[in-house]
Protein backbone atom coordinates (compact mmCIF):
# COMPACT_ATOMS: atom_id res chain seq x y z
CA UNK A 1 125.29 193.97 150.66
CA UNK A 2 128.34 191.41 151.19
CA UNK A 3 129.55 189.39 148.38
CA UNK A 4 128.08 186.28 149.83
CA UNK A 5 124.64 187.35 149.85
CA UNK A 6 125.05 188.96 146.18
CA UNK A 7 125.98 185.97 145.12
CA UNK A 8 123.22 184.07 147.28
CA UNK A 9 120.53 186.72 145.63
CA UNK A 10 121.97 185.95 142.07
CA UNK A 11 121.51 182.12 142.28
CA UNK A 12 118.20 182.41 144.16
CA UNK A 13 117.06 184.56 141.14
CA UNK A 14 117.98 182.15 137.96
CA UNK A 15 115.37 179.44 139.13
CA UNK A 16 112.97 182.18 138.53
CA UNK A 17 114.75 183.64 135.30
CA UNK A 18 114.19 179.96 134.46
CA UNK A 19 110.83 179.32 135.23
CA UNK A 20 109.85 182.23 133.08
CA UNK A 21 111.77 181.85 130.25
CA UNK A 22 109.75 178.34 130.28
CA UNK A 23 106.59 179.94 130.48
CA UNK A 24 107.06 182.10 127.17
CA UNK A 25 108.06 179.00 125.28
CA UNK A 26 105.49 177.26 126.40
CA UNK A 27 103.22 179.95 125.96
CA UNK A 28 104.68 179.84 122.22
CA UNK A 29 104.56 176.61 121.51
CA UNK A 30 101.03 176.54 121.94
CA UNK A 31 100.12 179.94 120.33
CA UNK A 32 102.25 179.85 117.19
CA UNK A 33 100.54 176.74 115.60
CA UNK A 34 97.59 177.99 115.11
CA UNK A 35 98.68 181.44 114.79
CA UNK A 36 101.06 180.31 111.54
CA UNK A 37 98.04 178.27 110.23
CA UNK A 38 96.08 181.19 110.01
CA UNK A 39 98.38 183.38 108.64
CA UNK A 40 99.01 180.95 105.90
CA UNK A 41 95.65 180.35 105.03
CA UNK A 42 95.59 184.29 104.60
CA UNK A 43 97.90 184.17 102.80
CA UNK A 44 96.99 181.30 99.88
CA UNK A 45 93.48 182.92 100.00
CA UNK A 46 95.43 186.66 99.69
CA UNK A 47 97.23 184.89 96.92
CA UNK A 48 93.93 183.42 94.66
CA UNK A 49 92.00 186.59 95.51
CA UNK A 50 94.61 189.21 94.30
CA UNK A 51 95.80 186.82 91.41
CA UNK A 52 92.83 184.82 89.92
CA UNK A 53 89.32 186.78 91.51
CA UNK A 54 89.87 189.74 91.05
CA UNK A 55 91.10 189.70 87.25
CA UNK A 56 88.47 187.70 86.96
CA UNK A 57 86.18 190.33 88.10
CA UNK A 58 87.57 192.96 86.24
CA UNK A 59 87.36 191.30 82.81
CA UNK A 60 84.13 190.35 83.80
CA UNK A 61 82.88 193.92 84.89
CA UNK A 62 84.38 195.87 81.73
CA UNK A 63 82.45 193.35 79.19
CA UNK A 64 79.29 194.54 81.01
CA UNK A 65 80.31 198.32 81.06
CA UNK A 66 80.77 198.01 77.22
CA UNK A 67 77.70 196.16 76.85
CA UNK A 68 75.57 198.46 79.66
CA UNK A 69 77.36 201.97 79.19
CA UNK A 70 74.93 205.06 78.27
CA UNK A 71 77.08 208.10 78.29
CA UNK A 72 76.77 210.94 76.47
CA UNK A 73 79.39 213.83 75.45
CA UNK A 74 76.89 216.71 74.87
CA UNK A 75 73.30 217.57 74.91
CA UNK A 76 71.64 215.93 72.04
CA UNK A 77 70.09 217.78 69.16
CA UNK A 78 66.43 218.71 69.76
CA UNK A 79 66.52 217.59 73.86
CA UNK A 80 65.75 220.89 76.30
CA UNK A 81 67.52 221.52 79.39
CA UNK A 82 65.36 220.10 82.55
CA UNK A 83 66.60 223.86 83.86
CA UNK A 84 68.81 226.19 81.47
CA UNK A 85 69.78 227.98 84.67
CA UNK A 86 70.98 225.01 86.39
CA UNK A 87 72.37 222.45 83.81
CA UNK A 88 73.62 220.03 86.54
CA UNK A 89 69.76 219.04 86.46
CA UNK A 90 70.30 217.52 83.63
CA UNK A 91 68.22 216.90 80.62
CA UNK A 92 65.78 213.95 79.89
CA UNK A 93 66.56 211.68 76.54
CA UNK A 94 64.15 209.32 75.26
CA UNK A 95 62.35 209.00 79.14
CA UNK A 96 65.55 209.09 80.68
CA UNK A 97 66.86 211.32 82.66
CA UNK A 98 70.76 212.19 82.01
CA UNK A 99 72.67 214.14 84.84
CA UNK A 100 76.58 215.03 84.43
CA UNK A 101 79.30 213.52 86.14
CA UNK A 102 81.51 214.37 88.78
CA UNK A 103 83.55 216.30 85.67
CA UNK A 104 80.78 218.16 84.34
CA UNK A 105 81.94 216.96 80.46
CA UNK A 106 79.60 213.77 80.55
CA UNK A 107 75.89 212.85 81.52
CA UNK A 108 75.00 210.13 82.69
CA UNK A 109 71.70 208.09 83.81
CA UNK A 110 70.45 209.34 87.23
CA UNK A 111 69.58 205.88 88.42
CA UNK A 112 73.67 205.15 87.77
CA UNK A 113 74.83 208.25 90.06
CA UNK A 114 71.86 207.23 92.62
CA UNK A 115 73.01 204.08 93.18
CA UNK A 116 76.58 204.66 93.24
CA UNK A 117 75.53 207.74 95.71
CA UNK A 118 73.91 206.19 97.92
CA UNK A 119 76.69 203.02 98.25
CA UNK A 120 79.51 205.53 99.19
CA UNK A 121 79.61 204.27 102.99
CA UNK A 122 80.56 200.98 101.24
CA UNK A 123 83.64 201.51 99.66
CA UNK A 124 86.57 199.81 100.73
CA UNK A 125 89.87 201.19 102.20
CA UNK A 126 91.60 200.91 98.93
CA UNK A 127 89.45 202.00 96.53
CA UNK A 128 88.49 205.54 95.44
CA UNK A 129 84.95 208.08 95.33
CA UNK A 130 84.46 207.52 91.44
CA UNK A 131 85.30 210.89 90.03
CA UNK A 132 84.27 209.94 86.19
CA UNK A 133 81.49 208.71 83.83
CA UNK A 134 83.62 205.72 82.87
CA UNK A 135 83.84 205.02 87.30
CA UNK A 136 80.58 205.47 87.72
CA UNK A 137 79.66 202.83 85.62
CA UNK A 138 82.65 200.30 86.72
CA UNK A 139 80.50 201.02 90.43
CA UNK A 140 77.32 200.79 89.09
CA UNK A 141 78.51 197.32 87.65
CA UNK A 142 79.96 195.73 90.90
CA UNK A 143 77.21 197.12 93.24
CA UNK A 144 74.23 195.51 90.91
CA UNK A 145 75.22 192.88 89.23
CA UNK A 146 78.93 191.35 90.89
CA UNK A 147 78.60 192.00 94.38
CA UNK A 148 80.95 189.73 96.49
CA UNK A 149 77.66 187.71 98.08
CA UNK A 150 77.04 186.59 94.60
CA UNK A 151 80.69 186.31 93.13
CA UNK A 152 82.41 184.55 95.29
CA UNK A 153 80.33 181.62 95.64
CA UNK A 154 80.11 181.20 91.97
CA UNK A 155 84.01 181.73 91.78
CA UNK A 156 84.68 179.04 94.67
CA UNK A 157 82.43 176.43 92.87
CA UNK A 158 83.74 177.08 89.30
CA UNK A 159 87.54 177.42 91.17
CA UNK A 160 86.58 173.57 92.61
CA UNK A 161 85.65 172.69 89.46
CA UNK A 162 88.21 173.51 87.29
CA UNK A 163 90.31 171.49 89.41
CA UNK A 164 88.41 168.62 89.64
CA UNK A 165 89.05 168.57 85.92
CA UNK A 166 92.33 169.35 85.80
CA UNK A 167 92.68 166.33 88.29
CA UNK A 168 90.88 164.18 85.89
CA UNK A 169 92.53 165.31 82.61
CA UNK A 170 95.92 164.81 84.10
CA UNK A 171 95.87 161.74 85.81
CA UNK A 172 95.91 159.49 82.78
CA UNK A 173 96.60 159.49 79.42
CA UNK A 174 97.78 162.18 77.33
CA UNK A 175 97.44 164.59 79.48
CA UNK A 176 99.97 162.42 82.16
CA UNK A 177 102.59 162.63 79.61
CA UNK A 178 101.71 166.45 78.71
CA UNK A 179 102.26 167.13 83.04
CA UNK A 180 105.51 164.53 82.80
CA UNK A 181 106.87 166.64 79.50
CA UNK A 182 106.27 170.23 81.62
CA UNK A 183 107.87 169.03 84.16
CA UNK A 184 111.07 167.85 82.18
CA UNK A 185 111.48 171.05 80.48
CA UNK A 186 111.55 172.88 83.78
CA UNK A 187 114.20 170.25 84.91
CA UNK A 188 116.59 172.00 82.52
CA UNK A 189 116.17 175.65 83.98
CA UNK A 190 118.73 176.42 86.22
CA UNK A 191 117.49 178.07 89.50
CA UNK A 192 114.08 176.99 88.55
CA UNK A 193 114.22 173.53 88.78
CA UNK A 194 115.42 173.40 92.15
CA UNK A 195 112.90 175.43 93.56
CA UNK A 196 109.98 173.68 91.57
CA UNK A 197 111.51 170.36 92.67
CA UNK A 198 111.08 171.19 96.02
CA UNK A 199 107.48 172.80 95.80
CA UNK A 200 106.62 169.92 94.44
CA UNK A 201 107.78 167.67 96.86
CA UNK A 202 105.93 169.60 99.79
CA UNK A 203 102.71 169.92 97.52
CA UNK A 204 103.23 165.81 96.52
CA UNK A 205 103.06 165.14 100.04
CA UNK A 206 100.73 167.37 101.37
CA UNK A 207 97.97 166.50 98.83
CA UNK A 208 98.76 163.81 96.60
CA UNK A 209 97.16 160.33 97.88
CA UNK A 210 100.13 158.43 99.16
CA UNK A 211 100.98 155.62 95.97
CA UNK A 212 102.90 153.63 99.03
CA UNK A 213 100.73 151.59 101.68
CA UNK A 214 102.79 151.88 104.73
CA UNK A 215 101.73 148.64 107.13
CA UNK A 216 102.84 149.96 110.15
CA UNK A 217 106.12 152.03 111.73
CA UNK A 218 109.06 149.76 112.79
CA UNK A 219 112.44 150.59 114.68
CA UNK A 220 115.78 149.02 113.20
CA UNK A 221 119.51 148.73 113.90
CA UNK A 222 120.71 151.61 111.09
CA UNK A 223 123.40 152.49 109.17
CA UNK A 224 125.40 149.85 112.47
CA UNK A 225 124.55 148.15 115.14
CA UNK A 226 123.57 150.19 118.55
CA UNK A 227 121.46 153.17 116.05
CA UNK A 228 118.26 152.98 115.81
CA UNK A 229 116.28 154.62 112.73
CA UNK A 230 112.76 154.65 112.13
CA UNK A 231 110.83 153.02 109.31
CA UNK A 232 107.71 152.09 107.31
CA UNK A 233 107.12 148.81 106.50
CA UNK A 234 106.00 148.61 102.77
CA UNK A 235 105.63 144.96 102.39
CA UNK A 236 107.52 141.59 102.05
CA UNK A 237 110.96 141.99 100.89
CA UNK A 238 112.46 139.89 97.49
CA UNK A 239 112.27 136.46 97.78
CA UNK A 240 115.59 135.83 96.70
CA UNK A 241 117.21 138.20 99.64
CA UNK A 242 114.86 135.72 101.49
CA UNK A 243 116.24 132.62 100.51
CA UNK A 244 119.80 133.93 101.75
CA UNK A 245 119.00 135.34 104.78
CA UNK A 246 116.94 131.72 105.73
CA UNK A 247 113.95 133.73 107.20
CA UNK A 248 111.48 136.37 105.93
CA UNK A 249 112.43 139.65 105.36
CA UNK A 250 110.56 143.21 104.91
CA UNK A 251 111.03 146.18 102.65
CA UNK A 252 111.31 149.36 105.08
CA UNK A 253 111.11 152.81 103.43
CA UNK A 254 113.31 155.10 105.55
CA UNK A 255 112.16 158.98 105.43
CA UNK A 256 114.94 161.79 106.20
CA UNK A 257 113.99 164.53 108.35
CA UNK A 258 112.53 167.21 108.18
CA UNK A 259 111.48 166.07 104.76
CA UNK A 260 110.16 162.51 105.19
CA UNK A 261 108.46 162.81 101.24
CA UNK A 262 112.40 161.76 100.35
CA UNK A 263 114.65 158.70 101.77
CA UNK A 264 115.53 155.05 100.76
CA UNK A 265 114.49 151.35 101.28
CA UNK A 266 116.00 148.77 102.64
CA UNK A 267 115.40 145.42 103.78
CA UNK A 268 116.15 143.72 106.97
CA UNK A 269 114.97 140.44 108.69
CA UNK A 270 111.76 140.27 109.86
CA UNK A 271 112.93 139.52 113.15
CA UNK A 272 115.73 142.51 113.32
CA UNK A 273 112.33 144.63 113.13
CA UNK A 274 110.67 146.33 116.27
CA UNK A 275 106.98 147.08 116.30
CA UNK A 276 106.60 150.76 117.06
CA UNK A 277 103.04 151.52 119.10
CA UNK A 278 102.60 154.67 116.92
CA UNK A 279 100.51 155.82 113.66
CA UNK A 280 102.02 156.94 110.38
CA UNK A 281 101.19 160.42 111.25
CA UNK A 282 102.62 160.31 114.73
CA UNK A 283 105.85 159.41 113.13
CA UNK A 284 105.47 161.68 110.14
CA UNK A 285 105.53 164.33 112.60
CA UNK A 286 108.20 162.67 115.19
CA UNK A 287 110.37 163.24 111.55
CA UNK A 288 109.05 166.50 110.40
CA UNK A 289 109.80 168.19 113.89
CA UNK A 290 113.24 166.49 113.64
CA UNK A 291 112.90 163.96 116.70
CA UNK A 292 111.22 167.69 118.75
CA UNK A 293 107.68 166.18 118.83
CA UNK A 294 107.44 163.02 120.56
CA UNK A 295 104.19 161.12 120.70
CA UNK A 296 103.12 160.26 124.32
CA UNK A 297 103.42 156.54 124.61
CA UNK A 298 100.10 154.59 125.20
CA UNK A 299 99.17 152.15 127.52
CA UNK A 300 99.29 148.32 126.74
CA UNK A 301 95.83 146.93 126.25
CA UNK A 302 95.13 144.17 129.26
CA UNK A 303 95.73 140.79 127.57
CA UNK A 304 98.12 141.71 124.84
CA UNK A 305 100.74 139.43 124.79
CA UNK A 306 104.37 141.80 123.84
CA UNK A 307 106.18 138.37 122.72
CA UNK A 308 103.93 137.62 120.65
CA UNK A 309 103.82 140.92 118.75
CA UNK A 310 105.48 140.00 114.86
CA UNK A 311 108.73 141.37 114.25
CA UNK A 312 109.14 141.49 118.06
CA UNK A 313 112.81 141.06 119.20
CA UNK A 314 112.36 138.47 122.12
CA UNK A 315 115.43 138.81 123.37
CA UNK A 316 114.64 142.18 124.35
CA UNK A 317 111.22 140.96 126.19
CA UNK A 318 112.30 140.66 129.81
């Protein structure tokens, strides 16, 4: 092949090179979303599960072994063999009958080995064939009395209720300034206060109820003239910076991306401030995604006047 029609076949290929390296990203954009929100819901459920359930469970299921437990180490005095030939029969005590564990140095009751028995097909991938009196009984436990159908509902209402409490007990009060104290003392740990300062901030934001009313999103002229920021209007600024500008101003919190939980306020003339057509939320994102995600613009409602829009900048109305 000539050089000319190499290079013709190499430029008639990128278009396509292109095209479907836009595809995967696409294709990525849309998948990983709710792929990542799934994953981290695993994950914080993983999390409770492995760290608050299940030690929960256990504590739980060994009280009831030490309450339930029948075991015994030998035959009793007086109590026959069902079959001296065959001692794994086992021998019946007081109407019950006691058959020996997987070890052959305990008995147990038969309905305990039955049970357990007949569950094998149940175990989970992690867990072991009990091999001992003592595992027999931690089985017999979870099968009859904690089985997840039962445990975790009662564990997800008690879980929602322990924090409704907590919620209450720490809003106000003493236990305010016991939260505000904790939180000072690990304000002095190196290391540790700068990663609970920024948990915090995400878990503020994410699930705290938002102590700032934001009126609605607003572009100014910021830091200079010919930069435009984004805003929230919180409310009316100070009369006095009123007074000297000779019109009314506004107080506009300005977030920082990606982590619009932090920024500053500042106030500007109410006429230096552009209505934005977009919802907290859209704009909370537009910062999160650092300017990426840009909310499609809507169209103007027939009758609505742009001029006469407040805050509107007129001499930008054509």
């Amino acid at each position: 092949m000539l050089p000319i029609e190499e290079a013709a076949s190499e430029t008639a290929s990128l278009p396509r090179v292109s095209t479907f390296r836009r595809a995967i990203l696409r294709g990525l954009g849309v998948v990983l979303p709710p792929l990542l929100t799934v994953v981290l819901l695993i994950w914080a459920w993983s999390m409770i599960e492995a760290n608050i359930l299940q030690p929960i469970e256990a504590g739980i299921r060994h009280a009831l072994v030490l309450g339930l437990s029948e075991t015994k180490k030998e035959l009793p005095p007086g109590t026959p063999w069902i079959n001296p030939a065959t001692p794994r029969d086992g021998f019946i005590y007081k109407g019950q009958r006691f058959v020996p564990d997987p070890t052959g140095r305990r008995f147990l009751p038969e309905y305990v080995v039955s049970l357990v028995d007949d569950r094998l097909d149940q175990l989970g991938p992690f867990e072991d064939v009990p091999t001992s009196a003592n595992a027999y009984w931690h089985r017999y436990v979870q099968l009859r009395f904690l089985p997840r159908s039962i445990t975790l509902p009662l564990f997800l209402i008690g879980f929602l209720g322990v924090l409704y409490i907590l919620g209450k007990l720490f809003a106000h009060g003493i236990g305010r300034w016991f939260v505000h104290r904790l939180e000072a003392g690990i304000g002095r740990i190196p290391l540790i206060n700068k990663v609970y300062g920024a948990v915090k901030q995400v878990t503020d934001f994410a699930f705290s109820e938002r102590e700032i009313e934001f009126n609605r999103v607003v572009a100014i002229e910021y830091p200079r003239e010919g930069i435009w920021s984004i805003g929230f209007v919180t409310g009316n600024g100070l009369p006095g910076i009123a007074k000297a500008a000779g019109e009314p101003v506004l107080s506009v919190l300005m977030p920082t991306s990606p982590m619009p939980m932090t920024g500053f306020t500042v106030t500007v003339r109410r006429s230096e401030a552009i209505d934005l057509d977009l919802t907290v939320d859209e704009a909370i994102q537009f910062f999160v995604s650092c300017g990426v995600v840009v909310p499609v613009p809507k169209a103007p409602s027939k009758g609505v006047n742009a001029a006469a829009m407040p805050g509107a900048d007129r001499s930008l109305i054509a």
